[in-house]
Protein backbone atom coordinates (compact mmCIF):
# COMPACT_ATOMS: atom_id res chain seq x y z
CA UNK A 1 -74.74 -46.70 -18.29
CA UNK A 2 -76.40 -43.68 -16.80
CA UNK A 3 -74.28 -40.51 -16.88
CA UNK A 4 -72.65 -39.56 -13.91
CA UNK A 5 -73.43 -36.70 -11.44
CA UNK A 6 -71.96 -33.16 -9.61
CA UNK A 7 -73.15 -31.28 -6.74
CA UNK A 8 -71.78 -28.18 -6.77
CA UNK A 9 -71.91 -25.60 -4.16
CA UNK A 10 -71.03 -22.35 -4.62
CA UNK A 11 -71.55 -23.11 -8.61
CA UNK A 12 -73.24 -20.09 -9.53
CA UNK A 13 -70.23 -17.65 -10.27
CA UNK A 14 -66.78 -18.53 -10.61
CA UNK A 15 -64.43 -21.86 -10.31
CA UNK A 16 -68.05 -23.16 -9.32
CA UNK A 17 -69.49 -22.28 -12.40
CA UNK A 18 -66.12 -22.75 -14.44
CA UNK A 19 -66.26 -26.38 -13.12
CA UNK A 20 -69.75 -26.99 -13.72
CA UNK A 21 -69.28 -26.28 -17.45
CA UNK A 22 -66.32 -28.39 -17.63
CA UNK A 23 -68.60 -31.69 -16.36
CA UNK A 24 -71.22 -30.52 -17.98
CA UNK A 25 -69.43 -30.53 -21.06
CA UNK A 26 -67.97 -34.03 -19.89
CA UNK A 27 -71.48 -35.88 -19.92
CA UNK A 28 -71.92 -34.82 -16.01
CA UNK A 29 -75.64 -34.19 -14.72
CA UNK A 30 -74.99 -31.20 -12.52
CA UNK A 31 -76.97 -29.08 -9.63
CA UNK A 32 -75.30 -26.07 -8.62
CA UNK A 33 -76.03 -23.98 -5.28
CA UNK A 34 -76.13 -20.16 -4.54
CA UNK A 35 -77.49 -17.56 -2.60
CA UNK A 36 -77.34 -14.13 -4.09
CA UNK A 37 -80.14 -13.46 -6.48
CA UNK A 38 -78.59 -11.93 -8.80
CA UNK A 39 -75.67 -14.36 -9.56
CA UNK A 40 -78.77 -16.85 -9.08
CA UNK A 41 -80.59 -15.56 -12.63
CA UNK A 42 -76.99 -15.36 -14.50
CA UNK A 43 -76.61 -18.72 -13.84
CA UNK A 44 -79.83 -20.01 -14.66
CA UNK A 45 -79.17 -17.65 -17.98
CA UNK A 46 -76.13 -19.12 -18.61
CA UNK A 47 -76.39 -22.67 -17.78
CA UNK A 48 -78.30 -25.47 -20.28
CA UNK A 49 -81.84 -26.02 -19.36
CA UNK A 50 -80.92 -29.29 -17.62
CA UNK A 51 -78.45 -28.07 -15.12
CA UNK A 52 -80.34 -27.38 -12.28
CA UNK A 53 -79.35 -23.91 -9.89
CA UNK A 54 -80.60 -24.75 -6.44
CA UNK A 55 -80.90 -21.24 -4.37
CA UNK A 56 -79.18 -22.08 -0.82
CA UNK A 57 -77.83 -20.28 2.05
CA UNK A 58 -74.06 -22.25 2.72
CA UNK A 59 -74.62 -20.95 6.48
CA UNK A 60 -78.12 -23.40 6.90
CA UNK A 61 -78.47 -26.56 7.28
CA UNK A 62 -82.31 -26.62 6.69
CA UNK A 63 -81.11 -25.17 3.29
CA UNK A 64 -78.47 -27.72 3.24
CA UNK A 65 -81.47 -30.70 4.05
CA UNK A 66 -83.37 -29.24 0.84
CA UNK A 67 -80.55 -29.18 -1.79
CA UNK A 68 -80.06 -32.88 -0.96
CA UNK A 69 -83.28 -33.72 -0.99
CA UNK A 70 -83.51 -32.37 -4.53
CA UNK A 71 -80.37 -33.67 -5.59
CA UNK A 72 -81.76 -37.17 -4.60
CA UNK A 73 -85.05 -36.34 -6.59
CA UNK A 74 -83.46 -35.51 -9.02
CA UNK A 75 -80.22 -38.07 -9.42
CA UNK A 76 -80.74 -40.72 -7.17
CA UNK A 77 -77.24 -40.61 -6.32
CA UNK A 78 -73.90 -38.38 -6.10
CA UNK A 79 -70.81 -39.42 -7.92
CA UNK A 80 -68.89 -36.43 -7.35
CA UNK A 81 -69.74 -33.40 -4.67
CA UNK A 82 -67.40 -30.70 -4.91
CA UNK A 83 -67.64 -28.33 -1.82
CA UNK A 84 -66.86 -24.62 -2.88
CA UNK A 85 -68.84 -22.21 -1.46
CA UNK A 86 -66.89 -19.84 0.84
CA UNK A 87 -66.56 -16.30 1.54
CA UNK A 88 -63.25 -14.07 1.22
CA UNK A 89 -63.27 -11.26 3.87
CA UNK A 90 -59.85 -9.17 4.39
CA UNK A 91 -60.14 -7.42 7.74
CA UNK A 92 -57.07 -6.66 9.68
CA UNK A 93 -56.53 -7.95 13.19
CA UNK A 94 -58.51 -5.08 14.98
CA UNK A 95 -61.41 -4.82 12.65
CA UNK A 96 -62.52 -8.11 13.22
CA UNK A 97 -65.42 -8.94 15.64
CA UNK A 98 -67.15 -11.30 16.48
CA UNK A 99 -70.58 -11.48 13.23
CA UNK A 100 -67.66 -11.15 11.15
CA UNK A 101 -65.96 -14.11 12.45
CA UNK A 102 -68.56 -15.87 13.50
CA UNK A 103 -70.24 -15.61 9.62
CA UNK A 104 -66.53 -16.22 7.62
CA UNK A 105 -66.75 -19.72 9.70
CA UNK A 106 -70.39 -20.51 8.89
CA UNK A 107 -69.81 -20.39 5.59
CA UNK A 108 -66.67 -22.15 4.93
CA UNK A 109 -66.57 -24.45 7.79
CA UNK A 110 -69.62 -25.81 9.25
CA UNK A 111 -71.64 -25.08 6.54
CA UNK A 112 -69.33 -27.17 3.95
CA UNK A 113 -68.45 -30.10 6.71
CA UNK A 114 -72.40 -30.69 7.49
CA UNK A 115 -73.56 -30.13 3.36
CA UNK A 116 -70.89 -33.05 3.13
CA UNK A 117 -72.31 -35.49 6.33
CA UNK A 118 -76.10 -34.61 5.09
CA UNK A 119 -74.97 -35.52 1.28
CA UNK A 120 -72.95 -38.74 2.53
CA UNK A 121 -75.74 -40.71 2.12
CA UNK A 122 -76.48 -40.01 -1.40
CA UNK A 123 -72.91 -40.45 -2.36
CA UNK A 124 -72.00 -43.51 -4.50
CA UNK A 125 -69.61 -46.14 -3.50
CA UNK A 126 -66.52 -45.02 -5.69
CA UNK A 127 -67.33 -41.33 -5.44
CA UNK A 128 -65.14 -37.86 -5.46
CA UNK A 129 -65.46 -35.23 -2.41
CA UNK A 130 -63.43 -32.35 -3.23
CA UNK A 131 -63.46 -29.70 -0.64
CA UNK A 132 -62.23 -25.88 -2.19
CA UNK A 133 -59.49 -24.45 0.43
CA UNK A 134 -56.98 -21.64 -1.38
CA UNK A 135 -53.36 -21.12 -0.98
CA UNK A 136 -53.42 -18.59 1.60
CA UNK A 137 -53.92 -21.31 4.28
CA UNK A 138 -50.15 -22.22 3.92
CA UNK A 139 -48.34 -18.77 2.74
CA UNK A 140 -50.06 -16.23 4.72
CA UNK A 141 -52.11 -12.82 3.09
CA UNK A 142 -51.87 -9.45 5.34
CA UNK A 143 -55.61 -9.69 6.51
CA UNK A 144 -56.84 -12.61 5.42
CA UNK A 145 -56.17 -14.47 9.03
CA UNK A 146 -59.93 -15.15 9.54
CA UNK A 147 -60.52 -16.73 6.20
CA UNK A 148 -57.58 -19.13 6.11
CA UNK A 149 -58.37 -20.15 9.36
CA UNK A 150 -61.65 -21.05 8.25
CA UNK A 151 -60.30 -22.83 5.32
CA UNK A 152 -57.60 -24.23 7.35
CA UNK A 153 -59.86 -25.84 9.72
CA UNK A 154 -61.44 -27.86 6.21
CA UNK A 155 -58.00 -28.59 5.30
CA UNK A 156 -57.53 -30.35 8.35
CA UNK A 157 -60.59 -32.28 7.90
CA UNK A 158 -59.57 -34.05 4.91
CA UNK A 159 -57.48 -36.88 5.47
CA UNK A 160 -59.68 -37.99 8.86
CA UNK A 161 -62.15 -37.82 6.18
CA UNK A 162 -60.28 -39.67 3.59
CA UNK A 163 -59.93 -42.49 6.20
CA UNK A 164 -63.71 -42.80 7.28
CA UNK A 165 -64.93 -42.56 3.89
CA UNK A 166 -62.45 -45.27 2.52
CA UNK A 167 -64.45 -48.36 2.99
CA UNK A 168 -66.70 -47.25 0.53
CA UNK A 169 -63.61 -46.20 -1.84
CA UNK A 170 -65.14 -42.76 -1.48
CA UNK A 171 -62.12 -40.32 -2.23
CA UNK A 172 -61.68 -37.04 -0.51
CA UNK A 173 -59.30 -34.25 -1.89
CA UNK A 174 -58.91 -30.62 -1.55
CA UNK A 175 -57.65 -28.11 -3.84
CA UNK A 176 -56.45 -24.90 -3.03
CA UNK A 177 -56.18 -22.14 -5.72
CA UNK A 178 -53.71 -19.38 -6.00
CA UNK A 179 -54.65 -15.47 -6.66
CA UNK A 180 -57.13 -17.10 -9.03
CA UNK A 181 -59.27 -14.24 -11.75
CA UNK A 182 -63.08 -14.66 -10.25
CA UNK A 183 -65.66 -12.50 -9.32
CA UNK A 184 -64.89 -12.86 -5.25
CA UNK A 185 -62.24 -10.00 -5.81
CA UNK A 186 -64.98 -7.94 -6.67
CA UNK A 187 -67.13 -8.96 -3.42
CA UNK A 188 -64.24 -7.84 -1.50
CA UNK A 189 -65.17 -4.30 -1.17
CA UNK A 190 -61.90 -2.81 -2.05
CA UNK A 191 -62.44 0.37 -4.47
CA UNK A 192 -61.85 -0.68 -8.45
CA UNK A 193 -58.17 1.09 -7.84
CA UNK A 194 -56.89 -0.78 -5.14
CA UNK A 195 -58.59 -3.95 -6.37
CA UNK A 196 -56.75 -2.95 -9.37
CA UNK A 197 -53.68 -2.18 -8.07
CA UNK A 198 -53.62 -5.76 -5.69
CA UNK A 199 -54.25 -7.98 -8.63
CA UNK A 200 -51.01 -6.54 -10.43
CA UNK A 201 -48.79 -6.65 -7.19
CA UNK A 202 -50.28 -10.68 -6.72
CA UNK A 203 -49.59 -11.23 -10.20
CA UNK A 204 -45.58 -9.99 -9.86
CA UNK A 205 -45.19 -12.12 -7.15
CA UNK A 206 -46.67 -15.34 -8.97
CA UNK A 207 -43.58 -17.48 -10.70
CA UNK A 208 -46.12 -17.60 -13.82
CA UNK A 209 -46.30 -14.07 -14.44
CA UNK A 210 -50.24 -14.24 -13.74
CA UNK A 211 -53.79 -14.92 -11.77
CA UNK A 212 -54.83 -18.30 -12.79
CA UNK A 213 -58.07 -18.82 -14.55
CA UNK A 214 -61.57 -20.39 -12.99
CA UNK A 215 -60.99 -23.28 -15.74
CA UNK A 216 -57.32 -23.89 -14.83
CA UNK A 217 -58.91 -24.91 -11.14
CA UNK A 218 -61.82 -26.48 -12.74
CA UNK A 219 -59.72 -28.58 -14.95
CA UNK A 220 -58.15 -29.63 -12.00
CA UNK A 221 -61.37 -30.41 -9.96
CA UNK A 222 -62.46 -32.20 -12.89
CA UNK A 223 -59.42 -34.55 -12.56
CA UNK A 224 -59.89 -35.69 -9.25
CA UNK A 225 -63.19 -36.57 -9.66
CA UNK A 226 -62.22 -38.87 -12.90
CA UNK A 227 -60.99 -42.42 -12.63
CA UNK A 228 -57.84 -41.17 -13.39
CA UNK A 229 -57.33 -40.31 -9.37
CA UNK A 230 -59.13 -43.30 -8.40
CA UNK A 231 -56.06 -44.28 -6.34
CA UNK A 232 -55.65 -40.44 -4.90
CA UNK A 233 -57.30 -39.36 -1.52
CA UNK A 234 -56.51 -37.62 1.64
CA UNK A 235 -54.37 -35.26 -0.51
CA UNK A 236 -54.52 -31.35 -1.54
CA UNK A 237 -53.21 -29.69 -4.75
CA UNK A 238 -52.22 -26.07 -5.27
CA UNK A 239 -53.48 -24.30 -8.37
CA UNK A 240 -51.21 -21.61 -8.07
CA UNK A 241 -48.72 -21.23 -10.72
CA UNK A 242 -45.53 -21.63 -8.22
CA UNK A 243 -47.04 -19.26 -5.73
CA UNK A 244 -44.50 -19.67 -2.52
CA UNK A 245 -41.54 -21.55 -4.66
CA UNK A 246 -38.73 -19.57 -3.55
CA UNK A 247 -39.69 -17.65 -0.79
């Protein structure tokens, strides 16, 4: 029986990468997508030789028409297509204009919905679509109203999804991590202090006394794209450690 297969955007850093070991590790043949350079050679640095890092902008859909095309070179097929790449971009209410909106939605809208209808295709009857979203959709973060809207507008995606994917048993999920310990907090431009200084107040506030981990998500991931959710779609989980119980 030929070992299965992940399509990974967003793989390069991260609960990307963190979930690309994990099926890797699993028997998974995996192809991972990224744009910045750098993260780009760390990957293919850290990665086995036959995991394959696909350079891609999440934004284009010519780039989105050339990962597929060498994930169906190279695989034949999709059993599982986990859509993670996404930007985090605080900005209060007045800073934001229209490139930064306009860019926050590229990304983790369109860009994930059409690498999912251009994939479809290449997905295998019986296969997992899991679609990264993040727990500030439902509790709120001071500043973050772009980017869960953006998510948000995934989110609502899924089960419509779920539905018109279902007569090929094709499952779609979400998942949506809590203040999770990745590399994006760097990329948010906040100086090491108050990046510093925000991890420790989100970790107080966090039932579990902590960030999560890129594996904890990954783990997660991992499980519904097993058969043990092959009776689980339409739905989202929260990585989060209790974030929100008690509010």
């Amino acid at each position: 029986m030929p070992a299965p297969t992940a399509l990974i955007t967003g793989g390069t850093t991260g609960i990307g990468r963190a979930t690309a070991d994990l099926l890797h590790e699993r028997g998974y043949r995996v192809m991972v997508t990224g744009q910045n350079p750098d993260t780009l050679a760390e990957a293919r640095d850290h990665f086995p030789h036959d995991v394959a890092v696909v350079r891609a902008d999440a934004r284009s859909l010519p780039d989105a028409d050339a990962v597929v095309a060498a994930a169906e070179e190279r695989f034949g097929s999709l059993d599982v297509l986990f859509l993670n790449a996404g930007i985090s971009r605080p900005a209060p209410l007045e800073a934001v204009d229209e490139a930064f909106f306009d860019e926050v939605f590229a990304v983790n809208a369109k860009g994930q919905f059409f690498m999912l209808q251009k994939a479809q295709p290449l997905l295998a009857d019986h296969a997992s679509v899991v679609f990264t979203i993040g727990i500030g959709v439902s509790l709120g973060i001071a500043g973050g109203s772009v980017t869960a809207a953006s998510r948000g507008a995934l989110l609502s995606m899924v089960p419509s999804l779920a539905l018109e994917l279902a007569p090929r048993r094709i499952r779609v999920n979400a998942v949506s991590p809590g203040a999770t310990d990745t590399p994006i907090w760097a990329k948010s431009g906040m100086p090491p202090e108050m990046l510093a200084s925000v991890t420790a107040s989100m970790a107080e506030r966090i039932p579990f006394g902590r960030l999560g981990t890129a594996r904890e998500v990954a783990e997660t991931v991992a499980f519904l794209a097993s058969p043990g959710a092959s009776y689980i779609t339409g739905q989202h989980l929260a990585v989060g450690g209790g974030s929100g119980l008690g509010a």
